[in-house]
Protein backbone atom coordinates (compact mmCIF):
# COMPACT_ATOMS: atom_id res chain seq x y z
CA UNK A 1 -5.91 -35.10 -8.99
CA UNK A 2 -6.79 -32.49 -6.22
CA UNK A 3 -7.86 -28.75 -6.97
CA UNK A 4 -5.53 -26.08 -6.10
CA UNK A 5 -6.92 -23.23 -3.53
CA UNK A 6 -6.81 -19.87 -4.30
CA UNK A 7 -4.35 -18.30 -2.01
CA UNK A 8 -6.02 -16.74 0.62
CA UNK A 9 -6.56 -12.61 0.19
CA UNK A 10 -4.51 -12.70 -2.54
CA UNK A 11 -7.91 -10.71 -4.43
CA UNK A 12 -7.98 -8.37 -1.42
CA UNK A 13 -4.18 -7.75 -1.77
CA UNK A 14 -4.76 -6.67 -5.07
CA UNK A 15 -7.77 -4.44 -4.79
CA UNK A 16 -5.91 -2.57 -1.87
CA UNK A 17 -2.42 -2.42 -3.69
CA UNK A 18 -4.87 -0.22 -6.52
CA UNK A 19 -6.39 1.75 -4.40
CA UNK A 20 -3.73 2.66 -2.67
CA UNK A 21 -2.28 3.90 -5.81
CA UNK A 22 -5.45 5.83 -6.79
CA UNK A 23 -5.78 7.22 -3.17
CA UNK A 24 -2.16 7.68 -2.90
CA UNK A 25 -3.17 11.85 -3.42
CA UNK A 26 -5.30 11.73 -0.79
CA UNK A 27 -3.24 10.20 1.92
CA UNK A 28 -5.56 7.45 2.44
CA UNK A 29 -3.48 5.56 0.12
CA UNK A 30 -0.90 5.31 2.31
CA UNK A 31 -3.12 3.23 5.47
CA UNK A 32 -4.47 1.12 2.06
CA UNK A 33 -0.92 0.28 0.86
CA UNK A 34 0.02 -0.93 4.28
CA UNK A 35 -2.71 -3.21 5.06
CA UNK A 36 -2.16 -3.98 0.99
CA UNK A 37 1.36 -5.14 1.83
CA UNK A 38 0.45 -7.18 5.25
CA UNK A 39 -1.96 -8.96 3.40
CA UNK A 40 0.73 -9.95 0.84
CA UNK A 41 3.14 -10.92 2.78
CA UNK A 42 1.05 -13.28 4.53
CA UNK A 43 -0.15 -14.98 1.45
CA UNK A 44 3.64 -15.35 0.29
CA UNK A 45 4.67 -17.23 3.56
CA UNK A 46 1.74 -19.24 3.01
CA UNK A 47 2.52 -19.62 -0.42
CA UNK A 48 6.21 -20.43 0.11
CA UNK A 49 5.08 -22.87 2.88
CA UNK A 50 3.10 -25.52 0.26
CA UNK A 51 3.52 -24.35 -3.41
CA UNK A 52 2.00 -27.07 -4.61
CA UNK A 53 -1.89 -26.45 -3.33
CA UNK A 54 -2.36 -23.22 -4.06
CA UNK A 55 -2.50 -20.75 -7.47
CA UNK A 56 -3.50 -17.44 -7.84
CA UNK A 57 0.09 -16.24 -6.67
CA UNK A 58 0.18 -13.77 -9.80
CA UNK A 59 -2.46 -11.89 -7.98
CA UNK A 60 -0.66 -11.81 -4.85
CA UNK A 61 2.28 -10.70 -6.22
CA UNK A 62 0.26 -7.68 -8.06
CA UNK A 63 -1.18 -6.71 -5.38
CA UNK A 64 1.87 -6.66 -3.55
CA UNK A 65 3.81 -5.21 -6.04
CA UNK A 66 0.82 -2.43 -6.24
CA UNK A 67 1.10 -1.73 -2.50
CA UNK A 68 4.24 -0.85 -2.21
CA UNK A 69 4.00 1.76 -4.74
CA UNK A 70 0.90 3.11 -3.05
CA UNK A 71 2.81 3.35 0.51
CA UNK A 72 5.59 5.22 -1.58
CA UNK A 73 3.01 7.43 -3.15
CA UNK A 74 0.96 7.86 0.09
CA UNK A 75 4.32 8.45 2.28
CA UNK A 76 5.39 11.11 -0.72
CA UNK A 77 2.21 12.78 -0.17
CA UNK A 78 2.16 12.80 3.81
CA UNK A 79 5.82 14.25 3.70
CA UNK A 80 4.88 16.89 0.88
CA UNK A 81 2.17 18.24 3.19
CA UNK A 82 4.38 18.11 6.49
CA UNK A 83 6.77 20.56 4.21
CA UNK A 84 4.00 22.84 2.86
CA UNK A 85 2.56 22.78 6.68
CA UNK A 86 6.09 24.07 8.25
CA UNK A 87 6.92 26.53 5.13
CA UNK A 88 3.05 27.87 5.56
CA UNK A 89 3.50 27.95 9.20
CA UNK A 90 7.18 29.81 9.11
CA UNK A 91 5.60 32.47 7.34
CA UNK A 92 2.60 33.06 9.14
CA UNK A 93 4.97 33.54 12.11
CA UNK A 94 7.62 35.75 10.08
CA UNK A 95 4.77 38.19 9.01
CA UNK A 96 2.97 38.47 12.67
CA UNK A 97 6.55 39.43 14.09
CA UNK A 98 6.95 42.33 11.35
């Protein structure tokens, strides 16, 4: 009987998918959840290619799972601070013009 692999970055998949959900304030979280989900999503073709020889797909999954809420959080964040940027900005400019 042969030894499965472990699917290849599936661990580093899941330790980006967290941070980027712990970062996801700081808009880091948002570059982390990307690379998170590229990762994944080339340890699921591989996956899908040859089932058979390799476990540790539950991790991959997390991690991919945990990445896209990161890149949701991050992308939240970004477009929060684009908002409070233009709102801050339109009122600078409304008082100077009083």
């Amino acid at each position: 009987m042969s030894q499965k692999q472990t699917l290849p970055n599936a661990t580093a998949a899941l330790v980006l998918g967290i941070c980027s959900i712990v970062f996801g304030c700081f808009g880091i979280g948002l570059i982390l959840g990307i690379i998170g989900l590229s990762l994944g999503s080339k340890g699921k073709k591989i996956y899908r290619e040859n089932p058979e020889a390799y476990e540790g797909y539950g991790t991959l999954n997390a991690g991919f799972i945990m990445s896209i809420i990161g890149t949701v959080f991050g992308g939240i964040y970004v477009v929060y601070w684009i908002f409070v940027v233009a709102i801050l900005g339109q009122a600078a400019w409304s008082l100077s013009h009083l």
